[in-house]
Protein backbone atom coordinates (compact mmCIF):
# COMPACT_ATOMS: atom_id res chain seq x y z
CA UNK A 1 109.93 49.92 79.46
CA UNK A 2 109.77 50.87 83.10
CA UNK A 3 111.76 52.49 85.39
CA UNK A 4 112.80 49.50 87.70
CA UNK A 5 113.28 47.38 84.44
CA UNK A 6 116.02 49.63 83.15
CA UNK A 7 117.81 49.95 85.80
CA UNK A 8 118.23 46.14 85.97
CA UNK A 9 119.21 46.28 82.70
CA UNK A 10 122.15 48.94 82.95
CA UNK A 11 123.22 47.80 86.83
CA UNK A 12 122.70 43.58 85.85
CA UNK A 13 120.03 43.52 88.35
CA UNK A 14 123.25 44.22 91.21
CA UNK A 15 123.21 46.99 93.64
CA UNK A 16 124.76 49.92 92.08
CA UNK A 17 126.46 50.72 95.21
CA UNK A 18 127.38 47.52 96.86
CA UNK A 19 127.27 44.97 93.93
CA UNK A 20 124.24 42.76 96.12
CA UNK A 21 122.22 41.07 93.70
CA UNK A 22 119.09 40.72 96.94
CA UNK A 23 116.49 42.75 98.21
CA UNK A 24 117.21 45.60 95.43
CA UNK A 25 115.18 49.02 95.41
CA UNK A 26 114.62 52.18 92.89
CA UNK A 27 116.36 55.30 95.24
CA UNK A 28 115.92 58.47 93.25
CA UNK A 29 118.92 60.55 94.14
CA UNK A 30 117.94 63.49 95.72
CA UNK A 31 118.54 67.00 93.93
CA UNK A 32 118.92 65.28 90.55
CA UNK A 33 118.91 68.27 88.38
CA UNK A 34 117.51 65.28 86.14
CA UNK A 35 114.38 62.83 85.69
CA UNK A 36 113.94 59.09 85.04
CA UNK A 37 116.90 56.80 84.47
CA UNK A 38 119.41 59.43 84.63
CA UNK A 39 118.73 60.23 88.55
CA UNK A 40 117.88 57.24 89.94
CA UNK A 41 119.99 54.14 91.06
CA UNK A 42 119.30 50.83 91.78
CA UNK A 43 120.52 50.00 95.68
CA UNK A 44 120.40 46.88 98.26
CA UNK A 45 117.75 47.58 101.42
CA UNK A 46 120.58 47.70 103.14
CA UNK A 47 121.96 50.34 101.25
CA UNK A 48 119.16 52.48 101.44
CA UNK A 49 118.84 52.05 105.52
CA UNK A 50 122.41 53.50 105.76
CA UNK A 51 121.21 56.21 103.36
CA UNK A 52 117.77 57.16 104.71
CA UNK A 53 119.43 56.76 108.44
CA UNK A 54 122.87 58.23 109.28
CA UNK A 55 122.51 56.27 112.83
CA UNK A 56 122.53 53.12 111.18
CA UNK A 57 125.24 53.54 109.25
CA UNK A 58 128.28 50.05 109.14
CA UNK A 59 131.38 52.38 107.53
CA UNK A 60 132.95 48.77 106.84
CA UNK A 61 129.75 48.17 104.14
CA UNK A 62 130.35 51.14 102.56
CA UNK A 63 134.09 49.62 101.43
CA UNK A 64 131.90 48.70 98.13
CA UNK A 65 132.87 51.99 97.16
CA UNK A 66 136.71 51.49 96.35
CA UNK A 67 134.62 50.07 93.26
CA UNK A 68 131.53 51.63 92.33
CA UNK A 69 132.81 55.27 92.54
CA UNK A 70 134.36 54.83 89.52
CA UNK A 71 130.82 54.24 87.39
CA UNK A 72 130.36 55.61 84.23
CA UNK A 73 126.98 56.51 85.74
CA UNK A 74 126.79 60.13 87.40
CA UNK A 75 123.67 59.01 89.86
CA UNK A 76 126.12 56.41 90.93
CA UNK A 77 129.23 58.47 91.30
CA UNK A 78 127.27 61.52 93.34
CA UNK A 79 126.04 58.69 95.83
CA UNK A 80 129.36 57.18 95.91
CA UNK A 81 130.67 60.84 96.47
CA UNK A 82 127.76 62.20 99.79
CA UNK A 83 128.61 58.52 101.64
CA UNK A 84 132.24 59.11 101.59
CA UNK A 85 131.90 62.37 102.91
CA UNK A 86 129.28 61.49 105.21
CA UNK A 87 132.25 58.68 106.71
CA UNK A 88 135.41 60.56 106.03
CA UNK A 89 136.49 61.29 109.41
CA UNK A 90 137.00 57.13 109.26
CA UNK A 91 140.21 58.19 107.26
CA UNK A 92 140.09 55.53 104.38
CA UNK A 93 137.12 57.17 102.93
CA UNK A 94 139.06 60.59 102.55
CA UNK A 95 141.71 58.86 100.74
CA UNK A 96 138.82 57.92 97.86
CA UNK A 97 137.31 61.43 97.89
CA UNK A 98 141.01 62.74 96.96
CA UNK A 99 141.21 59.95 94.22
CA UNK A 100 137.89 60.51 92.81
CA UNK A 101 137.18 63.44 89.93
CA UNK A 102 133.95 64.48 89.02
CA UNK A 103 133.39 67.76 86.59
CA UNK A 104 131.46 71.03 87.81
CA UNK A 105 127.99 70.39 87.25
CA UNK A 106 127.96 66.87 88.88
CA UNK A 107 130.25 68.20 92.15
CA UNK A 108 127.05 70.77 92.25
CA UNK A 109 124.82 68.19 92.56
CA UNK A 110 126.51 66.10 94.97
CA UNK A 111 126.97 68.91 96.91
CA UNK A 112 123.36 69.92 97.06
CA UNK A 113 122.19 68.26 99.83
CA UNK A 114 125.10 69.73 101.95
CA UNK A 115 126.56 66.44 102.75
CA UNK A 116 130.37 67.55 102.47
CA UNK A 117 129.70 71.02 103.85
CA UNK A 118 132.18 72.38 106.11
CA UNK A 119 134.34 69.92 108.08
CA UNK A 120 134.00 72.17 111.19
CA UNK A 121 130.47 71.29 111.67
CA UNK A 122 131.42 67.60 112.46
CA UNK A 123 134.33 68.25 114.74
CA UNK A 124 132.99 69.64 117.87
CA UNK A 125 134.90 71.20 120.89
CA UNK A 126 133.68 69.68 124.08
CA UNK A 127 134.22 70.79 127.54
CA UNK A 128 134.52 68.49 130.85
CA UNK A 129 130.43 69.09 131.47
CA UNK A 130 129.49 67.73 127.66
CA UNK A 131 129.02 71.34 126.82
CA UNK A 132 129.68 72.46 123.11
CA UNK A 133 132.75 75.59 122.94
CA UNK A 134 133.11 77.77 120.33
CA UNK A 135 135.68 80.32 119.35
CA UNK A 136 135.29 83.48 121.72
CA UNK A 137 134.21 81.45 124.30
CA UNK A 138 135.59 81.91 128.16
CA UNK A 139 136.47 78.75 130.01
CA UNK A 140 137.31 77.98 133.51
CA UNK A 141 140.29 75.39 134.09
CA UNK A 142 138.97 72.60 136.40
CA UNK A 143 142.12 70.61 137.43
CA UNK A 144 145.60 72.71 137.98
CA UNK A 145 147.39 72.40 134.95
CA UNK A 146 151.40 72.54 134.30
CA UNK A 147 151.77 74.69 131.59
CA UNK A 148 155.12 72.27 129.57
CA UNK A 149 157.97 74.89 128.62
CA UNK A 150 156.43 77.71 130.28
CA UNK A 151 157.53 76.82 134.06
CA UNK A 152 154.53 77.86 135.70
CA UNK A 153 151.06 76.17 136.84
CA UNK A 154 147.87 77.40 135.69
CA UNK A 155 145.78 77.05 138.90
CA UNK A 156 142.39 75.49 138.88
CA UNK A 157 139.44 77.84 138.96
CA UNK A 158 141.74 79.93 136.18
CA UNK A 159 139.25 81.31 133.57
CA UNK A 160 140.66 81.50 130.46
CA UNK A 161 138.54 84.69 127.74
CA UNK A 162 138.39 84.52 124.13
CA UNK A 163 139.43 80.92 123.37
CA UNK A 164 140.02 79.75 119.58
CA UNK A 165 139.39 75.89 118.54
CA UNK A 166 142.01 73.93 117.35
CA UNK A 167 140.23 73.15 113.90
CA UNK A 168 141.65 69.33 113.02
CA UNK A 169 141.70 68.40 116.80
CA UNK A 170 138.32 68.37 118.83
CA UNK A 171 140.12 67.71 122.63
CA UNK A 172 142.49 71.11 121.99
CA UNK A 173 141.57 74.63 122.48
CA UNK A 174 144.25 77.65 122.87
CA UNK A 175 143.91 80.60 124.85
CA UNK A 176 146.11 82.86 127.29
CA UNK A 177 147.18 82.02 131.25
CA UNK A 178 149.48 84.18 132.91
CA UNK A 179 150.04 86.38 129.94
CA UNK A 180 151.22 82.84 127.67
CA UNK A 181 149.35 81.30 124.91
CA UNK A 182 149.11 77.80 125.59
CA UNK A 183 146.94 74.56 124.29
CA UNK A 184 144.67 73.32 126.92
CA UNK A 185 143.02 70.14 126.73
CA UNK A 186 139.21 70.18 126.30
CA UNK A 187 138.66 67.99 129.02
CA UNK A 188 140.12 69.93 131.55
CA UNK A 189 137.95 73.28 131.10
CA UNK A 190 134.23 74.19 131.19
CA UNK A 191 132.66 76.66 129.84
CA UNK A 192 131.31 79.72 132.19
C-alpha cells in the first residue's frame, strides 16, 4: 500500500492538522527520528504554506489545534507542538503548550528543529533609530525624561553604560542616571 494511501486511511482523507478534507499533501515531518507512516502527516496546502513560510502565517487558522494536538499520532502532536510555539507570543497558543504533555523522546524531536528555542530570541529590544540593544549596551536618552519617584530629570543627551533588557517586555530597558536605577522606555534611547 502506499504512502499517501495510508495516510488517508488513518487521517479519513482530512488534514491532520486542520481537519480540511481539500487540496491535501504528504509533509514528512522534519527530524523524524523515524521513516514511512510514522513521520509523515497528511496536511491542507494551506497548511503546508504556513509551515514552509513563517511570513505567511494566519495565527487564527492555526485554532485547529485546540483539537488535533491531542492525536494519538506523535507526527501529529510534534507539528501541533513547533506551530504553537512558533505563535505563542499570540497568548492563546501558550495556554495549549502548558495543557499539552508529550514524553521525552517525542519533546526531543519537536524540539529539533529549534522552533521553541529560547524566548529571548523573539523579543527584541529596540531603540528610537530601529537599532537592536542588547545587555551591556550604552544608550543615549533622546527626549528629557522625569525620572517618577526619584524627583529629578534625566536630561536629554544623558548616556546611560551597561544597560540590562527587561526580558518579558521588549519597550523596557534598566540602567543607572544620576546614581538611580531606573526603567527607561526603549523608545526614548539610542544606542551609541
Amino acid at each position: 500500500m502506499s504512502l499517501e494511501r495510508e495516510l488517508n486511511k488513518r487521517s479519513g482523507s482530512t488534514c491532520e492538522l486542520s481537519g480540511v478534507t481539500e487540496d491535501l499533501k504528504v509533509y514528512e515531518v522534519p527530524k523524524s527520528p523515524g521513516t514511512g507512516l510514522d513521520s509523515h502527516i497528511l496536511i491542507s496546502q494551506a497548511c503546508l504554506e504556513q509551515i514552509e513560510d513563517p511570513d505567511k502565517v494566519d495565527v487564527n487558522h492555526w485554532r485547529c489545534l485546540n483539537d488535533s494536538m491531542w492525536s494519538e499520532v506523535p507526527a501529529v502532536q510534534v507539528m501541533a507542538w513547533r506551530m504553537l510555539n512558533r505563535i505563542k507570543s499570540e497568548g492563546w497558543p501558550q495556554d495549549l503548550l502548558d495543557m499539552l504533555y508529550m514524553d521525552e523522546d517525542m519533546l526531543a524531536w519537536a524540539n529539533a528543529t529549534g522552533e521553541g528555542d529560547n524566548q529571548e530570541d523573539t523579543i527584541k529590544h529596540i531603540d528610537a533609530n530601529g537599532a537592536i540593544l542588547q545587555a551591556g549596551d550604552s544608550v543615549v536618552l533622546i527626549k528629557d525624561l522625569v525620572v517618577k519617584g526619584a524627583n529629578f530629570t534625566a536630561k536629554r543627551g544623558t548616556p546611560v553604560r551597561n544597560i540590562s533588557l527587561v526580558h518579558d517586555n521588549s519597550e523596557h530597558i534598566e540602567g543607572r542616571v544620576s546614581g538611580q536605577h531606573i526603567v527607561i522606555l526603549t523608545k526614548f534611547v539610542k544606542k551609541t
